[in-house]
Protein backbone atom coordinates (compact mmCIF):
# COMPACT_ATOMS: atom_id res chain seq x y z
CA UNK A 1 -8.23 3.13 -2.26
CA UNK A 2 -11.40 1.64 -4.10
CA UNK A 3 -11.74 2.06 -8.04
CA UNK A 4 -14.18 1.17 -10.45
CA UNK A 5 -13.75 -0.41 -13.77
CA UNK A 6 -16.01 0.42 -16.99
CA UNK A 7 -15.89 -1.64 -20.12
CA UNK A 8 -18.75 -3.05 -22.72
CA UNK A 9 -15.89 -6.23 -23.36
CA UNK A 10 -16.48 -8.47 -20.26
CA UNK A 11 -13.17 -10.74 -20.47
CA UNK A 12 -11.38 -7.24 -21.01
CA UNK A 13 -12.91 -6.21 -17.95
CA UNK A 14 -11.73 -9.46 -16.09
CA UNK A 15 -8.49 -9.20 -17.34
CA UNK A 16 -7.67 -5.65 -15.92
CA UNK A 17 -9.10 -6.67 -12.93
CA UNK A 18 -7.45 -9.57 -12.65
CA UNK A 19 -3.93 -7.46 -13.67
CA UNK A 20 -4.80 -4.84 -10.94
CA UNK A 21 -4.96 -7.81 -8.08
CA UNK A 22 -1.42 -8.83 -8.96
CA UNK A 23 -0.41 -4.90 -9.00
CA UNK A 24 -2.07 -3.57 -6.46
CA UNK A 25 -3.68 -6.39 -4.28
CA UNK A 26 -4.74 -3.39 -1.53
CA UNK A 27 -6.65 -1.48 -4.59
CA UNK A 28 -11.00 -2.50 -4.03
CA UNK A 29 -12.57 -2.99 -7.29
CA UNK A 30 -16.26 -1.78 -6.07
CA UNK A 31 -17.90 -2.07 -9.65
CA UNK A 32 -17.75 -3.51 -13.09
CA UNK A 33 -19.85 -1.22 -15.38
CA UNK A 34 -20.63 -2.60 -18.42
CA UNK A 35 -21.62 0.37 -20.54
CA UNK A 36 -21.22 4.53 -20.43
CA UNK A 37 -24.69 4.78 -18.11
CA UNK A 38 -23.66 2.24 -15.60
CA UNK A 39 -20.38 4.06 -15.34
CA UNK A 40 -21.79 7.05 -14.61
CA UNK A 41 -24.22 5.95 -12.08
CA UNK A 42 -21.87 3.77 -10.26
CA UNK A 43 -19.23 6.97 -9.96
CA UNK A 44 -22.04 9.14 -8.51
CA UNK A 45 -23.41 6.60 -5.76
CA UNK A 46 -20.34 5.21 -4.71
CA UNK A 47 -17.76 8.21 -5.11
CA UNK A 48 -14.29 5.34 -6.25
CA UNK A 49 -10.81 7.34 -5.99
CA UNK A 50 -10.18 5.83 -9.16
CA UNK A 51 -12.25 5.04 -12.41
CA UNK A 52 -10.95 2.97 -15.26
CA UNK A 53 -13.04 3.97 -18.34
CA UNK A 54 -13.23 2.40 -21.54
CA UNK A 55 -13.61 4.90 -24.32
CA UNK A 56 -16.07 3.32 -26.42
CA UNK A 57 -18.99 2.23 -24.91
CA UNK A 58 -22.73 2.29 -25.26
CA UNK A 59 -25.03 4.64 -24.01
CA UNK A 60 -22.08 7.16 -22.71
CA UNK A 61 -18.67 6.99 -24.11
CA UNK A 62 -15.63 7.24 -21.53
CA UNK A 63 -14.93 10.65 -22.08
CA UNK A 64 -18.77 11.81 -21.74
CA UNK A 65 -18.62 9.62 -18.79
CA UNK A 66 -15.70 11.46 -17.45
CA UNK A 67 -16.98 15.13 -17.97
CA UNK A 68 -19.83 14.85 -15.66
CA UNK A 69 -17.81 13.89 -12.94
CA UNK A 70 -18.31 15.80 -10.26
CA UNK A 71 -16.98 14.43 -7.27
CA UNK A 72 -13.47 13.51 -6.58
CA UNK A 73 -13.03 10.82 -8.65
CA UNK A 74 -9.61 10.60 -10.93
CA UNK A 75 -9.82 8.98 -14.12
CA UNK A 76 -7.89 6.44 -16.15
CA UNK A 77 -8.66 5.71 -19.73
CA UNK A 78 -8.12 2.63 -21.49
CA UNK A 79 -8.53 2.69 -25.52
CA UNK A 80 -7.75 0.85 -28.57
CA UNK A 81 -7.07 4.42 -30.24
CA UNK A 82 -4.09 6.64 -29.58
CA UNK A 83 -6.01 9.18 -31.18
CA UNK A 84 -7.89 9.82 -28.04
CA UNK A 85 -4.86 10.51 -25.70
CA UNK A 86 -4.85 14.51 -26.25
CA UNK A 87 -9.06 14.80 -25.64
CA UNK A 88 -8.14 11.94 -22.81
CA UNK A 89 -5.63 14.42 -20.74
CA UNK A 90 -8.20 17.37 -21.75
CA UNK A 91 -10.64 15.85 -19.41
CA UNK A 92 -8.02 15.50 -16.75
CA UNK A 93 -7.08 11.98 -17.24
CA UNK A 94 -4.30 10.86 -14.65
CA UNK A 95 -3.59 8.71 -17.50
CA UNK A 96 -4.35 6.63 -20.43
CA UNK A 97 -3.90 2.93 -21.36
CA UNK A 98 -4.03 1.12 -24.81
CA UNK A 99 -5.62 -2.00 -25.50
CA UNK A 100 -4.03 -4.87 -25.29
CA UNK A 101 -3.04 -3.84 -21.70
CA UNK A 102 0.08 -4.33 -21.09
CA UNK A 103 1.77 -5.46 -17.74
CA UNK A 104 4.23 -3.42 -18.01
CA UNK A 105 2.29 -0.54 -19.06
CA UNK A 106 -0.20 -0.81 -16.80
CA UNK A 107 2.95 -1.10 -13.38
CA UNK A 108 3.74 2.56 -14.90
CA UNK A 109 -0.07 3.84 -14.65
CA UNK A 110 -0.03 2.78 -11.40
CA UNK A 111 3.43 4.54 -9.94
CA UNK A 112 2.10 7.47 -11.43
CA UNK A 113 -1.43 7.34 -9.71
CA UNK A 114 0.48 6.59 -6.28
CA UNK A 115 2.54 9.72 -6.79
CA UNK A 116 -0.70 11.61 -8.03
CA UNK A 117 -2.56 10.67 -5.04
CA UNK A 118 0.35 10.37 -1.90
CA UNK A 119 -0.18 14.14 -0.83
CA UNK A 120 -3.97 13.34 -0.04
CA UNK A 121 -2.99 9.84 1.49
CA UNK A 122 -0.31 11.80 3.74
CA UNK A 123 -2.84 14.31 4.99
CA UNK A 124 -5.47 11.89 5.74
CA UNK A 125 -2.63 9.67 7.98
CA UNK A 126 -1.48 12.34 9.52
CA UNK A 127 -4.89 13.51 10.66
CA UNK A 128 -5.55 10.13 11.71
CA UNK A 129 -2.30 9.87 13.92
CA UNK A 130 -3.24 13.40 15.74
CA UNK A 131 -6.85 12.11 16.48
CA UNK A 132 -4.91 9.54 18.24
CA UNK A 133 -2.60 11.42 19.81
CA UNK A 134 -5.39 13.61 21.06
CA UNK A 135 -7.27 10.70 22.30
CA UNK A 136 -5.10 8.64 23.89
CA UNK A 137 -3.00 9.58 26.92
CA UNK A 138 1.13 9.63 26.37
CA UNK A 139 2.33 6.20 27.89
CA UNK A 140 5.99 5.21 28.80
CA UNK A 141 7.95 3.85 26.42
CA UNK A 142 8.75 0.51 27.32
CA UNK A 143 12.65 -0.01 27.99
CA UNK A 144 12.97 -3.32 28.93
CA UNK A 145 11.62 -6.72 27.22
CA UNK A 146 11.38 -9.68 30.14
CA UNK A 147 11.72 -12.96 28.09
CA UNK A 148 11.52 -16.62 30.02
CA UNK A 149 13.98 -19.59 28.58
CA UNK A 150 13.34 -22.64 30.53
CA UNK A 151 14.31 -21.95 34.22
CA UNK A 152 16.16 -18.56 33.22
CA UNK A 153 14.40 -15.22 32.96
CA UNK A 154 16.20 -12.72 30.52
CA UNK A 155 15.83 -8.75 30.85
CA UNK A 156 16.93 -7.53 27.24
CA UNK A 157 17.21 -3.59 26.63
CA UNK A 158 14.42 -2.59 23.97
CA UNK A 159 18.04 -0.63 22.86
CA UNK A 160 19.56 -3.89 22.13
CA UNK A 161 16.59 -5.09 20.03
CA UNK A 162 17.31 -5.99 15.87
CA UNK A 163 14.05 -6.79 15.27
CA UNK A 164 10.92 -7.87 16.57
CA UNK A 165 8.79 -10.87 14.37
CA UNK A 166 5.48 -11.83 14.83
CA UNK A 167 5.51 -15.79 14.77
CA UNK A 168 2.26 -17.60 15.14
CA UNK A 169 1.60 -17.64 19.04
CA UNK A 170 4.46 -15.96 20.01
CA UNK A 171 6.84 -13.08 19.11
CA UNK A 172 10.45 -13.50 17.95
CA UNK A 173 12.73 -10.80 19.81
CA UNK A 174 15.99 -11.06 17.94
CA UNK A 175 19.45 -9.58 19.28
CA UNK A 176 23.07 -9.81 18.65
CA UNK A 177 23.37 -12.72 20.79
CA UNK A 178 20.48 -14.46 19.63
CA UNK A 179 16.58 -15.09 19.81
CA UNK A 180 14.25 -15.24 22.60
CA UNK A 181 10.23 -15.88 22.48
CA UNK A 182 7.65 -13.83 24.40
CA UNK A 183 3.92 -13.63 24.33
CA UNK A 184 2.84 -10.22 24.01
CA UNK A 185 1.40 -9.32 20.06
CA UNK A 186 3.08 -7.43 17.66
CA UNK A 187 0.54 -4.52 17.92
CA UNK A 188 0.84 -4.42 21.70
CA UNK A 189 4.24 -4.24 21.97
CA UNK A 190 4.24 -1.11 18.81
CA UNK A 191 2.09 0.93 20.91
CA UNK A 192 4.83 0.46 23.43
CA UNK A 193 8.39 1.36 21.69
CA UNK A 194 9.40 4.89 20.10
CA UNK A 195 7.96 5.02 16.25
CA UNK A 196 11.02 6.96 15.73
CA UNK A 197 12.82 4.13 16.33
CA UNK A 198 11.03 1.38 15.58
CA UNK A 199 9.37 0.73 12.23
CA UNK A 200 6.84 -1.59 10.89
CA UNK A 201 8.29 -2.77 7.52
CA UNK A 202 5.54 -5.70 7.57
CA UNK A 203 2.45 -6.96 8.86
CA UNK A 204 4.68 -9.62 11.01
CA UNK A 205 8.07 -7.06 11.39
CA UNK A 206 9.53 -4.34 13.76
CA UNK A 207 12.83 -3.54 12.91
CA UNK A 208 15.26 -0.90 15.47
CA UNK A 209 16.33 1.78 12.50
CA UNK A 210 19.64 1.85 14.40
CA UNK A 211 20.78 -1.55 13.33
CA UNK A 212 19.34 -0.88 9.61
CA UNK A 213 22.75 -1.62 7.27
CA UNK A 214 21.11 -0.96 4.26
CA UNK A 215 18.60 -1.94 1.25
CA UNK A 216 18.35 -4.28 -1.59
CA UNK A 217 15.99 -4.57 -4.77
CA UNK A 218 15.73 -7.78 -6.04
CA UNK A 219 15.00 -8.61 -9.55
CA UNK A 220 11.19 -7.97 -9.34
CA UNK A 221 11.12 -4.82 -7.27
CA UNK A 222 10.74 -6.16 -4.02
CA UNK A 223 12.83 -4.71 -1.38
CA UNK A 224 14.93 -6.18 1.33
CA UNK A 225 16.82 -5.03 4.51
CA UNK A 226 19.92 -5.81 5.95
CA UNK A 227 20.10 -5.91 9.90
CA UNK A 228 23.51 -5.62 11.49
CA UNK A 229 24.61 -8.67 13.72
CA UNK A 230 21.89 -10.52 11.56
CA UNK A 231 22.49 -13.01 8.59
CA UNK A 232 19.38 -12.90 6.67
CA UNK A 233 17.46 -10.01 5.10
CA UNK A 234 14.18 -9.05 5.79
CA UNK A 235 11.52 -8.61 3.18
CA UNK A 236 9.52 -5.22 3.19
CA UNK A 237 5.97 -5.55 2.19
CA UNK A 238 4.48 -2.82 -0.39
CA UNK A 239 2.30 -1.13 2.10
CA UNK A 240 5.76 0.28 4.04
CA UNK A 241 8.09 0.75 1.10
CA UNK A 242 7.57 4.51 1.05
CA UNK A 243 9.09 4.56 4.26
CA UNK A 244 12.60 3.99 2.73
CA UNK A 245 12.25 6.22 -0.82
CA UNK A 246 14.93 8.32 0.09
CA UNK A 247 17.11 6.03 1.11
């Protein structure tokens, strides 16, 4: 998702930016307009999801700024008046912000964009997966993971697998009764095993959903899982925590 940010007070400007990288590292900041006009122009050309408008600016104000939109664009205003908030959801506003921005405030605005906007993201994944589908011939899921140990070769059952974990040259495949190291990538062995039953929960992770024991928040939000037959938990990155909402 790519956004642009629009505000006439440069180290304001920084700051959000900055406080968007630590909330949403995946979120592209394409622009920094620094009045109404550049706002305008920059929404137009470059058609951003997102838009984070100042309300007083020069040359357009946020809310002019906002009512010529005419692409898809959803906006989010940020103000030093609270007086603005009613005109602000008038215009559609997925929601408003008051100056200071706070880091707390802001986590909020973003849950609620995410929920605004996971419909469209859903569609466009799915259509992505069928193009796949329709591209790419059905191959055999693999059933059996051949894994060398010295002089000893060991045929594990991909139904035996915890977890698979990408570790720099090599891949950890962890089981009950311990680890073993192969060579094939991450991504090679994924296009390989049954999505139903295997799950990315991290750029480096594959974990078997039927030796998931359960989930932990810690203290920050971040969430963990607990394997069966293993000790430690494994971290879920923010890109795959909508895979266990319901859970």
């Amino acid at each position: 998702m790519r956004a642009l940010i629009a505000d006439d007070e440069p180290h304001l400007a920084l700051y959000l930016r900055q406080q968007l990288a630590m909330l949403w590292p995946e979120l592209e900041i394409v622009q920094v307009a620094v009045n109404g006009v550049e706002a305008a122009h920059g929404i137009a050309t470059l058609q951003p999801e997102l838009a984070f408008l100042d309300i007083q600016m020069p040359g357009l104000t946020g809310l002019e700024v906002a009512q010529g939109i005419e692409g898809p664009t959803r906006v989010v205003f940020v103000t030093a008046y609270d007086s603005h908030a009613v005109e602000a959801f008038e215009h559609a506003a997925l929601d408003y912000i008051l100056k200071p921005v706070k880091t707390e405030r802001l986590a909020r605005t973003l849950e609620r964009i995410r929920a605004a906007c996971a419909p469209a993201e859903d569609d466009a994944r799915l259509a992505r997966a069928l193009a796949r589908l329709l591209a790419t011939p059905a191959q055999p899921r693999l059933r059996y993971i051949r894994a060398g140990q010295g002089e000893l070769t060991f045929q594990i059952a991909v139904e035996d697998v915890l977890f698979f974990h990408a570790d720099d040259k090599y891949t950890v495949v962890a089981t009950k009764a311990g680890e073993h190291l192969i060579r094939t990538p991450l991504t090679e062995l994924a296009a390989q095993l049954d999505p139903e039953l295997f799950w990315q929960v991290h750029r480096s992770t594959l974990i078997n959903l039927a030796f998931l024991d359960g989930t932990r928040r810690d203290e920050s939000g971040r969430l963990f899982l607990r394997i069966r037959g293993h000790q430690r938990e494994l971290p879920v990155s923010r890109a795959f925590v909508h895979l266990f909402k319901a859970m």
